[in-house]
Protein backbone atom coordinates (compact mmCIF):
# COMPACT_ATOMS: atom_id res chain seq x y z
CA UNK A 1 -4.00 -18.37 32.94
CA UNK A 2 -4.57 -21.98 32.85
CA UNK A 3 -4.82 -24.72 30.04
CA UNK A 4 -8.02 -24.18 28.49
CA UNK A 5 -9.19 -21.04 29.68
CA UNK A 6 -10.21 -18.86 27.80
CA UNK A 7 -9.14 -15.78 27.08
CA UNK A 8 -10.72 -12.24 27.75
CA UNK A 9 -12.04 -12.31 24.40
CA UNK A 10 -14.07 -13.76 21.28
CA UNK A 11 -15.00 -13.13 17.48
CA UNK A 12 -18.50 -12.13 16.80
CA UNK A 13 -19.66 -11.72 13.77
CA UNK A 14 -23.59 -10.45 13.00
CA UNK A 15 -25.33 -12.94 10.63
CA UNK A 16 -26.66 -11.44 8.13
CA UNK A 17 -23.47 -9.76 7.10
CA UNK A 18 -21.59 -12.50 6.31
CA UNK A 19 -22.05 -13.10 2.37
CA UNK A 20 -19.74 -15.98 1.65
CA UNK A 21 -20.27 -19.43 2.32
CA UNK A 22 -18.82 -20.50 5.98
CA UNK A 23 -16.08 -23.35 5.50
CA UNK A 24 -15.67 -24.71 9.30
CA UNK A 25 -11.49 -23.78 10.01
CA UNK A 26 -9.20 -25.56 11.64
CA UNK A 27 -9.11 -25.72 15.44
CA UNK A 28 -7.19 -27.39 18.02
CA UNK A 29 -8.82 -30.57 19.08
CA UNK A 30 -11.92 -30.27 21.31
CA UNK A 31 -12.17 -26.50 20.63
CA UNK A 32 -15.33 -26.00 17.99
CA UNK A 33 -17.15 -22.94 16.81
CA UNK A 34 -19.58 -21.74 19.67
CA UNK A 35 -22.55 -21.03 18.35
CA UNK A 36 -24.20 -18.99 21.09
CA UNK A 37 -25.64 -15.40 21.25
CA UNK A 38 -24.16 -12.26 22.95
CA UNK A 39 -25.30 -9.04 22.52
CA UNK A 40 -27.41 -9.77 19.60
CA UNK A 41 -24.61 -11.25 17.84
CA UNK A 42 -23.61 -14.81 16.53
CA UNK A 43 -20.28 -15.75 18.43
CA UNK A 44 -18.06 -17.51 15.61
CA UNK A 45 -15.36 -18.73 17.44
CA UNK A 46 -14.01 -18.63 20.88
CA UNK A 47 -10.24 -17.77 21.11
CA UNK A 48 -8.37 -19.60 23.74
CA UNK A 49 -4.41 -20.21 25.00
CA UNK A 50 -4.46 -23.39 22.45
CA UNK A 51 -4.49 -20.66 19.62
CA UNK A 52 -1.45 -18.89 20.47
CA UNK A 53 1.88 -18.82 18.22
CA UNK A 54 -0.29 -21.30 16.31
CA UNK A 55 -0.16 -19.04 13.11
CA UNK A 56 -3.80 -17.29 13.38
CA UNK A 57 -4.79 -20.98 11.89
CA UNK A 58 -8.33 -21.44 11.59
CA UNK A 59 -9.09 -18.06 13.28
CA UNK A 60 -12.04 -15.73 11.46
CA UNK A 61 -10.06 -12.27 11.01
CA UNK A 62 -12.84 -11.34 7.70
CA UNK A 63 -14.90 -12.28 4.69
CA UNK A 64 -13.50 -13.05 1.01
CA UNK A 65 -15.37 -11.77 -2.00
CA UNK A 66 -13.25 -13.70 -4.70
CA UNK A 67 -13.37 -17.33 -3.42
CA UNK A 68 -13.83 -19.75 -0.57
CA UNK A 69 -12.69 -23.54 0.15
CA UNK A 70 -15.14 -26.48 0.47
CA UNK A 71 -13.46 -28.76 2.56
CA UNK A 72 -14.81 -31.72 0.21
CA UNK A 73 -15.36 -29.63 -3.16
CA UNK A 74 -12.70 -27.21 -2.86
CA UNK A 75 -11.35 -23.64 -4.06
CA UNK A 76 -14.75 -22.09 -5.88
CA UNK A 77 -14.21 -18.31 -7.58
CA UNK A 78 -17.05 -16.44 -6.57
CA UNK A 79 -19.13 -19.70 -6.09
CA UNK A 80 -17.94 -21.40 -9.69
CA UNK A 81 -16.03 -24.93 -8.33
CA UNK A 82 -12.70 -24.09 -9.88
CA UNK A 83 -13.16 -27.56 -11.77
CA UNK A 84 -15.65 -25.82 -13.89
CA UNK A 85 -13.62 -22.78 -14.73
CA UNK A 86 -10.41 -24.36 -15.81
CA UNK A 87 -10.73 -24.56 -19.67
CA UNK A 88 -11.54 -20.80 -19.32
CA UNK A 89 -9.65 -18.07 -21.03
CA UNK A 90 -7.56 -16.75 -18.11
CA UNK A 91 -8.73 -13.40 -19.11
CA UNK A 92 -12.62 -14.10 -18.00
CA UNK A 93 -11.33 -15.87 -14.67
CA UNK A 94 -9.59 -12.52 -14.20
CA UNK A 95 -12.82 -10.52 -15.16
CA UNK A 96 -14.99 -12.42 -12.35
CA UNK A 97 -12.62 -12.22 -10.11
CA UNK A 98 -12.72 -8.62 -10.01
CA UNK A 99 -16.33 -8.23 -11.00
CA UNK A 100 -17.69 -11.22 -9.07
CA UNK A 101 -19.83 -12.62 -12.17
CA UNK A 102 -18.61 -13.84 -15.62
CA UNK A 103 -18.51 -11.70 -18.38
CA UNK A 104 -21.15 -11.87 -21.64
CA UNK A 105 -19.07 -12.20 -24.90
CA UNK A 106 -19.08 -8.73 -25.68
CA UNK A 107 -17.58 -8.06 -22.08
CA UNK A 108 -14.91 -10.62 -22.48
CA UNK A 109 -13.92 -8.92 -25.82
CA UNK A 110 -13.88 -5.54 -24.25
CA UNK A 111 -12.00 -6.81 -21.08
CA UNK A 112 -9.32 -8.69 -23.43
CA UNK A 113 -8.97 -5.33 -25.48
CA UNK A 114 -8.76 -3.70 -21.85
CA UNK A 115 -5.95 -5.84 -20.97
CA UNK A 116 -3.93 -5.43 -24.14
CA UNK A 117 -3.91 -1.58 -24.20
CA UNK A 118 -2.68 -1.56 -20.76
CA UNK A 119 0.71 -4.22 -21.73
CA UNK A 120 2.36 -1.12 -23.20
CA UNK A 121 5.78 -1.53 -23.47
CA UNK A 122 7.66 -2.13 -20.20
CA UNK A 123 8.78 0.71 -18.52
CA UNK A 124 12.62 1.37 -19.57
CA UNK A 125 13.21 1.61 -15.45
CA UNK A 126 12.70 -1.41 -14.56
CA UNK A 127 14.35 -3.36 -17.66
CA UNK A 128 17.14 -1.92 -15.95
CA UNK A 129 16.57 -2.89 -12.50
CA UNK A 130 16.69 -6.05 -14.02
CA UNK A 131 19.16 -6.13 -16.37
CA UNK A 132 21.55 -4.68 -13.20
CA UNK A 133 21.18 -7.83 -11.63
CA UNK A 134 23.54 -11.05 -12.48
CA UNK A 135 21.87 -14.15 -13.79
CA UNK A 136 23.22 -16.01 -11.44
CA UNK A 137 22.42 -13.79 -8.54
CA UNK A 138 18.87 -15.17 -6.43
CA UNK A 139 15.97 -16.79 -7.07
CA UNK A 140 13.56 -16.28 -9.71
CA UNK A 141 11.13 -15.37 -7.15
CA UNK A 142 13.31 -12.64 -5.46
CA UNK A 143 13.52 -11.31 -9.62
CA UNK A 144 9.96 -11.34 -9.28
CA UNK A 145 9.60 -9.90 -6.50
CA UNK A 146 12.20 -6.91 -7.74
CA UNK A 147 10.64 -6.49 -10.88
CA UNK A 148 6.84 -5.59 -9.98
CA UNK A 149 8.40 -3.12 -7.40
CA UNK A 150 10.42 -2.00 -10.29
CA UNK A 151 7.14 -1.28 -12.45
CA UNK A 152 5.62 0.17 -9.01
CA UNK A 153 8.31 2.79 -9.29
CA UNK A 154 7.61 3.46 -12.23
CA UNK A 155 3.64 3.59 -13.05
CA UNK A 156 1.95 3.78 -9.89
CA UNK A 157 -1.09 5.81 -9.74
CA UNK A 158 -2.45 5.40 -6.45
CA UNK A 159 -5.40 3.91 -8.25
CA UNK A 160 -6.22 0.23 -6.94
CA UNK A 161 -8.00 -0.99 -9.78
CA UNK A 162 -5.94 1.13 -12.57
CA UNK A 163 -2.72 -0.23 -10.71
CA UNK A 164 -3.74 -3.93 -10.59
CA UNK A 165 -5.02 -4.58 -14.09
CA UNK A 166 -1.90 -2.22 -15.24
CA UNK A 167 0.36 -5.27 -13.29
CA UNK A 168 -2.04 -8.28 -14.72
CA UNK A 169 -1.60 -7.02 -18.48
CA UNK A 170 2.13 -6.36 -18.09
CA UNK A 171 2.99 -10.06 -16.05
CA UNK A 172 3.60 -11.79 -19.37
CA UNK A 173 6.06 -9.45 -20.36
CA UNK A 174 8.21 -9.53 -17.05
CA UNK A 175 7.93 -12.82 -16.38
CA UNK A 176 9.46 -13.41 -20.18
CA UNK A 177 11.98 -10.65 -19.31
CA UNK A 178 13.26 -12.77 -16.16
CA UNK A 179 13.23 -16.04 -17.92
CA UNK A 180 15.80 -14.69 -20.68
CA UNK A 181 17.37 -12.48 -18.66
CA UNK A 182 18.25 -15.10 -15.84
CA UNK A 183 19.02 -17.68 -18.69
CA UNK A 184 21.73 -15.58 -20.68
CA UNK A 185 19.89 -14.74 -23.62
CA UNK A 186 19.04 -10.74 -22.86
CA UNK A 187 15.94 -8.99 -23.40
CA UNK A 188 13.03 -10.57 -25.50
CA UNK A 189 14.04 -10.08 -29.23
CA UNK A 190 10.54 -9.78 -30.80
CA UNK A 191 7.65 -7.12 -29.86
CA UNK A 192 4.68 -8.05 -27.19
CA UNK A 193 1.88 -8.77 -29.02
CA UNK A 194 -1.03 -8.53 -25.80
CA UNK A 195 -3.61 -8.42 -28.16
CA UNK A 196 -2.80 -12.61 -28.46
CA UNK A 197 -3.77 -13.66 -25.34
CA UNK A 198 -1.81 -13.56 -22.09
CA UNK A 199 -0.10 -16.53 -21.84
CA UNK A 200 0.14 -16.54 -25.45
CA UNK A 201 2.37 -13.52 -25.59
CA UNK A 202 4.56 -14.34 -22.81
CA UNK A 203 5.28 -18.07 -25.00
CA UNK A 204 5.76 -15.81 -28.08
CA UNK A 205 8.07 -13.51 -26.09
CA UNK A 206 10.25 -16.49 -25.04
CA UNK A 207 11.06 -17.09 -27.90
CA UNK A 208 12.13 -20.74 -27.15
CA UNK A 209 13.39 -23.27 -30.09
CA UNK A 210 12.32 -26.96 -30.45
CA UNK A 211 9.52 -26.36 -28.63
CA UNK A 212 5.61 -27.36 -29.00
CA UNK A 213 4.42 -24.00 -28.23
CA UNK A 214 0.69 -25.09 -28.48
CA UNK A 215 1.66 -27.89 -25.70
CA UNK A 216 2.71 -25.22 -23.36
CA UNK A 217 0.32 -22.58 -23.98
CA UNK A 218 -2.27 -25.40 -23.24
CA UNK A 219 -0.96 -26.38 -19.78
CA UNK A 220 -0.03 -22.52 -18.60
CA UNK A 221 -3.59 -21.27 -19.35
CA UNK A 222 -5.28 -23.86 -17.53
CA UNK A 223 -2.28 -23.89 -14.27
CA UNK A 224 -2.92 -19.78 -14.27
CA UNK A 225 -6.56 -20.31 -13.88
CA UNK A 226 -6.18 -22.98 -11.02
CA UNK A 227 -3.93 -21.03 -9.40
CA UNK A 228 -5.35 -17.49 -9.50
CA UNK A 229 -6.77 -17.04 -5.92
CA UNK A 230 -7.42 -19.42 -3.04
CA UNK A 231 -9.47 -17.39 -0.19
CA UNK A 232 -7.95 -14.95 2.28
CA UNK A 233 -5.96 -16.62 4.82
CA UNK A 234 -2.90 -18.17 2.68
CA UNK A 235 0.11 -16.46 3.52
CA UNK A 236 0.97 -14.79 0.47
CA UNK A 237 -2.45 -13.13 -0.10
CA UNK A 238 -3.09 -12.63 3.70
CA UNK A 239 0.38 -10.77 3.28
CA UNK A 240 -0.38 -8.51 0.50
CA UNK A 241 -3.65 -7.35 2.09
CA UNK A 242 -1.92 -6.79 5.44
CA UNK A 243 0.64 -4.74 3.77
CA UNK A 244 -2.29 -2.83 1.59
CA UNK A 245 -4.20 -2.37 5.00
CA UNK A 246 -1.41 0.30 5.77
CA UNK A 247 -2.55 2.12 2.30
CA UNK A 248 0.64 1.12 0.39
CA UNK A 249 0.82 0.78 -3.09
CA UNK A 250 -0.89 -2.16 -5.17
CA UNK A 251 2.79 -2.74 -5.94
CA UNK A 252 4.33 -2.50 -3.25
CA UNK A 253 1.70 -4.78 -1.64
CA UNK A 254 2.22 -7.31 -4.55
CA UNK A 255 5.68 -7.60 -4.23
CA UNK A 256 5.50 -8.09 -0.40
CA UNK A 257 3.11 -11.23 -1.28
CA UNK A 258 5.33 -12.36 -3.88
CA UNK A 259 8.33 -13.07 -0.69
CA UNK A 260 5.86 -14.52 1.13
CA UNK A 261 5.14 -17.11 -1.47
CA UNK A 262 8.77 -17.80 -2.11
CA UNK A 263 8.98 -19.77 0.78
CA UNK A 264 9.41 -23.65 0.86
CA UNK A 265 6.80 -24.10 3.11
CA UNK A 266 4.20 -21.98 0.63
CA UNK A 267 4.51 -21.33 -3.02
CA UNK A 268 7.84 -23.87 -3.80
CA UNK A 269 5.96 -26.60 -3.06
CA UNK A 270 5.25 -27.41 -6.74
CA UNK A 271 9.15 -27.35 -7.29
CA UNK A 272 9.51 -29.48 -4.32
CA UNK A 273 6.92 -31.67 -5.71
CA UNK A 274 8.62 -32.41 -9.05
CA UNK A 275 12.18 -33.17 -7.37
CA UNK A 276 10.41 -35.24 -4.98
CA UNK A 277 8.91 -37.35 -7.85
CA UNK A 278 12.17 -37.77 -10.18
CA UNK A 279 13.83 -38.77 -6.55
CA UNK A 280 11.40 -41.46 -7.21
CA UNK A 281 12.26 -42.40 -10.31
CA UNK A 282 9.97 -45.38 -11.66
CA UNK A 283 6.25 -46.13 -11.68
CA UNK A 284 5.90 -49.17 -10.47
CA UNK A 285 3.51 -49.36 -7.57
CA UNK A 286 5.58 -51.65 -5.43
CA UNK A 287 8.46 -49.71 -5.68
CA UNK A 288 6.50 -46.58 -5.06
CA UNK A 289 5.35 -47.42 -2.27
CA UNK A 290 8.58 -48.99 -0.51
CA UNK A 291 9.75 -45.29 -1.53
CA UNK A 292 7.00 -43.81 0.29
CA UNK A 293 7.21 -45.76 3.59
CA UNK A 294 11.15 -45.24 3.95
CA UNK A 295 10.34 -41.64 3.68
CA UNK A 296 8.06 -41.48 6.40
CA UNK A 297 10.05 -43.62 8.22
CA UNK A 298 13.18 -41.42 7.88
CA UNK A 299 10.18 -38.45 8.97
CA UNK A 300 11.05 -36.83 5.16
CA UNK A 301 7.79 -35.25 3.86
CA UNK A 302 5.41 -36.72 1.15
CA UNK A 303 4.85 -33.77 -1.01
CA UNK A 304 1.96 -33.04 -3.03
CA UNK A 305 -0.60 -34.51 -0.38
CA UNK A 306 -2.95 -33.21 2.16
CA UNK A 307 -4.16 -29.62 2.67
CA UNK A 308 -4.86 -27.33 5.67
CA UNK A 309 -8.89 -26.91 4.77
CA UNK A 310 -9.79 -29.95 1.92
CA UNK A 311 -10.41 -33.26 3.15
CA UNK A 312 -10.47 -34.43 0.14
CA UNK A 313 -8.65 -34.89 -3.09
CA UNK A 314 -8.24 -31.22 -4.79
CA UNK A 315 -10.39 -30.76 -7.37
CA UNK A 316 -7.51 -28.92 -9.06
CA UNK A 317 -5.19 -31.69 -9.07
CA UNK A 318 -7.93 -33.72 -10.53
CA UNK A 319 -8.22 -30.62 -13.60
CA UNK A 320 -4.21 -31.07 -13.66
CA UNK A 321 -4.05 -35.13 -13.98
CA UNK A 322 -6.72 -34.75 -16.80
CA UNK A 323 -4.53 -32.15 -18.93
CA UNK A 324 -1.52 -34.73 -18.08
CA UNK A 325 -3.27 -37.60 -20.09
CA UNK A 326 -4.40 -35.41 -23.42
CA UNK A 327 -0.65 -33.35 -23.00
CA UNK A 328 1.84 -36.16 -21.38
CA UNK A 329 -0.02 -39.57 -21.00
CA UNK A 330 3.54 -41.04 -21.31
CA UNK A 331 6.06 -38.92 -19.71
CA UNK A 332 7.77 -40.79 -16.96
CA UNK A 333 7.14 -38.54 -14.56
CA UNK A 334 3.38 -38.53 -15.13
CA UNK A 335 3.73 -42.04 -15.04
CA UNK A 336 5.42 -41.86 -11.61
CA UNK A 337 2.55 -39.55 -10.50
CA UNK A 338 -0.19 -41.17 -11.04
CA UNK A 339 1.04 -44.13 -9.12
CA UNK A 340 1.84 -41.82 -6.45
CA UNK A 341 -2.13 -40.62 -6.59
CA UNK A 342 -2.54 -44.49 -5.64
CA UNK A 343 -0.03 -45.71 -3.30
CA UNK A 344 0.55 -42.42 -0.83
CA UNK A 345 -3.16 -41.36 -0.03
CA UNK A 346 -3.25 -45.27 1.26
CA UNK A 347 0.20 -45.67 3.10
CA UNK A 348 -0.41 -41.74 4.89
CA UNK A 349 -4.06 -42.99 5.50
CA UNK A 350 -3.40 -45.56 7.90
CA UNK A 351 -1.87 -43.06 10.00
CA UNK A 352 -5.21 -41.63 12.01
CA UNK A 353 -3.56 -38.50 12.81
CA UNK A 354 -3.32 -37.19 9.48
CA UNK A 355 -6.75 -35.68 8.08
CA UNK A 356 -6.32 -35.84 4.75
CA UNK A 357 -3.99 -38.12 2.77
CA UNK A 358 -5.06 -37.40 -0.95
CA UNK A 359 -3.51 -35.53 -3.48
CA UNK A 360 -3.14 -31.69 -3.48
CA UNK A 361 -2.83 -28.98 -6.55
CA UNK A 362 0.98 -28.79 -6.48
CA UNK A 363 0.90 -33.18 -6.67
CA UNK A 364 1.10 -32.81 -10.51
CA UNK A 365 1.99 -29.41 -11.71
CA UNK A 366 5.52 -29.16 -11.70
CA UNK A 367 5.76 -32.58 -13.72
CA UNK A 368 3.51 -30.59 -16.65
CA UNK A 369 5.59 -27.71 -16.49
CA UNK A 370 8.97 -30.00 -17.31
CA UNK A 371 7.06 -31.87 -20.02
CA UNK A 372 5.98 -29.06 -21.93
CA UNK A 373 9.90 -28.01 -21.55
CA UNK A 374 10.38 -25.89 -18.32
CA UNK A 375 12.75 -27.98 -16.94
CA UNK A 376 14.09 -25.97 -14.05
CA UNK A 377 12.05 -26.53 -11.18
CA UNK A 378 13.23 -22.96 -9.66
CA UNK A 379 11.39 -21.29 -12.11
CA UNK A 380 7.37 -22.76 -11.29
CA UNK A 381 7.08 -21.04 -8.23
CA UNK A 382 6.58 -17.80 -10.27
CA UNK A 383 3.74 -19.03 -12.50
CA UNK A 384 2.50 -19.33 -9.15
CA UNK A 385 3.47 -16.16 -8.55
CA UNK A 386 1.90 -14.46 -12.02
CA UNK A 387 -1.46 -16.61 -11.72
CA UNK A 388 -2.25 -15.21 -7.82
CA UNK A 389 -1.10 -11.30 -9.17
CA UNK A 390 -4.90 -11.66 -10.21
CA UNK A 391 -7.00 -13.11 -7.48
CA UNK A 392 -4.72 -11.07 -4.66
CA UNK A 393 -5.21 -7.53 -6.58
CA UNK A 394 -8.86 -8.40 -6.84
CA UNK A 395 -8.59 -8.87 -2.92
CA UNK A 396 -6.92 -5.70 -2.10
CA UNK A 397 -9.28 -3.84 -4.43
CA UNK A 398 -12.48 -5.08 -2.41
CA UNK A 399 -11.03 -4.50 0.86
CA UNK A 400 -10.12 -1.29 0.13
CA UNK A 401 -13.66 -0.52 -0.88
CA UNK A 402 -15.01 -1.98 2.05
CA UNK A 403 -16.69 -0.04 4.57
CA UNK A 404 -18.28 2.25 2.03
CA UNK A 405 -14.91 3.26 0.95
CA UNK A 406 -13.13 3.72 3.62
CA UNK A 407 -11.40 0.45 3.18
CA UNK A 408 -10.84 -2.39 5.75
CA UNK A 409 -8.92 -1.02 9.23
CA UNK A 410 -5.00 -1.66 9.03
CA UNK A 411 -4.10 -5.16 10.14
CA UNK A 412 -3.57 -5.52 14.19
CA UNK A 413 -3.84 -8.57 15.67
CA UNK A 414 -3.14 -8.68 19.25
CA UNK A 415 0.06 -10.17 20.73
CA UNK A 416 -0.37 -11.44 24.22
CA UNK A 417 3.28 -10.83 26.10
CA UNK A 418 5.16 -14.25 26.74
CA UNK A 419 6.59 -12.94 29.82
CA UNK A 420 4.97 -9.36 31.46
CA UNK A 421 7.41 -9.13 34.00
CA UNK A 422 8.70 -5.57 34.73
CA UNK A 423 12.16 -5.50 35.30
CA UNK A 424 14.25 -2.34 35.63
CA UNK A 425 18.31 -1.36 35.84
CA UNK A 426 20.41 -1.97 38.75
């Protein structure tokens, strides 16, 4: 097969199906979406040898109820620009993500009382799952990971919904149980209290000293909300659908998206981000951007910019850089970031070859985290983790419904062999 043919196949899709707004994906250079008619049907996009072993990037696989990317605007929740929704109770983000409208006050009490009858006490199983394991031993997100397959053990009911709001209304609990059991200090010492609010149970259940509890509660209910669900194709939630697709468990299919987030290249890039900025170390702009340069000059990465879809500066990191000034205005390492907002978007922007050089969602968050006194970077990626529980649950549940019940097919894609050669034994 030579460069640039195509191959024996393409992705139709007929129009009037397709109820989400179209972002245009990525795709190689001088491949586009052909827009002719076959059959009756619109032809989306044209597969071709410059879109193997490329990681499915940019290719149309199916549609996403819960959210979709502008590539100037980006991430909207069931057409709300994520800007919009992020002094929301987490709660109501939750309820439109799985109902695909906001709820009216008396829905939003209901939903919150919903929620809070559900955070029963954790299962005694899987406190000791995870008090078997050595604080020491892993990463947080591989206690994450353990712990909602622990609960999974325990609680599943085969129901999607039932199983996903069970894991939402427990998360504060288990995340709270890792933190304390990882740092030495055992199992939480006062009772959940749901009935307060997600994030603010998990801060009561912490049960940290010397610090501003209002502070953090502030920053986690508005990183939850921007974090909750970000289309189809990211790796974590593509992962957990994939593994639902087979009809496992809502847990089981959690806890495979949680590993796939706990990757450097996917959900530790907020840790990364905050490292990167105290390697930094000062705000002043000329320094900042002599930083900058010898890092691309020494081909290091310049985390916390660009974006596979946005062309544009993320709206969340925007939401995040406004919380900064009312919570942090003069923490050093807010300081530090905002210069960076400045300085990198115009050094990586002289370089033509890079599409977008402005600020993503992970540019600011782990610096927020450490001021409002999480300061161990291995710990954000599972706030991460907890926020897109929601929005990836809400995903599974819809695909499973899809079809008129009889769910979306088990994930396939083809695989084209490298080398088809038949060889046999001498």
């Amino acid at each position: 097969m030579s460069g640039g043919q195509s191959l024996l196949f393409s992705i139709f899709w007929v129009l009037h199906t397709h109820p989400c707004p179209y972002t245009e994906p990525s795709v190689p250079e001088g491949r586009g979406l052909n827009l002719s008619e076959e059959n009756g049907k619109e032809v989306l996009f044209e597969v071709t040898e410059d879109h193997l072993d490329s990681g499915l990037r940019g290719i149309p696989v199916g549609t996403c109820r819960t959210s979709f990317v502008d590539p100037k605007k980006g991430v909207h929740y069931c057409g709300y620009p994520v800007g919009d929704l992020a002094e929301m109770d987490p709660e109501d983000v939750i309820f439109l993500l799985f109902e695909k409208r906001l709820p009216n006050r008396q829905e939003s009490q209901d939903f919150r009382h919903e929620l809070a009858q559900r955070a029963e006490r954790m299962p005694t199983g899987a406190l000791r799952v995870l008090e078997s394991l050595t604080p020491s031993s892993g990463h947080p997100m591989d206690w994450l990971s353990i712990g909602i397959q622990a609960l999974g053990l325990a609680e599943t009911t085969g129901d999607i919904r039932a199983d996903g709001l069970n894991l939402i209304s427990r998360m504060p609990e288990l995340m709270a149980t890792i933190f304390r059991l990882r740092g030495g200090r055992g199992l939480p010492e006062v009772a959940s209290e749901p009935e307060l609010g997600m994030v603010e149970n998990f801060v009561h259940l912490l049960g940290m000293d010397g610090v501003d509890a209002n502070r953090m509660t502030r920053t986690l209910r508005v990183f939850l909300v921007l974090h909750m669900d970000h289309g189809g194709g990211n790796l974590s939630t593509f992962t957990g659908k994939a593994v639902a697709s087979g009809w496992a468990s809502l847990y089981g299919s959690i806890s495979s998206a949680m590993n796939a987030l706990s990757g450097p290249l996917h959900g530790r890039a907020n840790q990364s981000c905050l490292e990167f900025v105290q390697r930094i170390g000062t705000s002043d702009e000329a320094e900042v951007e002599s930083f900058v340069r010898k890092e691309l000059a020494a081909r290091r990465p310049i985390y916390g910019f660009g974006h596979a879809v946005l062309r544009a500066e993320d709206p969340r990191a925007a939401a995040q850089f406004k919380l900064g000034e009312e919570i942090c205005p003069d923490d050093p390492n807010f300081q530090t970031v905002k210069t960076l907002r400045v300085v990198a978007p115009r050094v990586l922007g002289e370089n033509p070859k890079i599409s977008n050089p402005n600020a993503n969602v992970d540019i600011a968050s782990g610096t927020l985290l450490n001021a409002v006194g999480f300061h161990k970077p291995d710990y954000y990626t599972t706030f991460f983790g907890w926020a897109r529980v929601a929005g990836i649950s809400a995903q599974i549940l819809d695909e499973r419904n899809a079809r008129g019940g009889r769910g979306t097919p088990i994930y396939r894609p083809k695989y084209i062999a490298a080398d088809p050669t038949i060889r046999r034994l001498d």
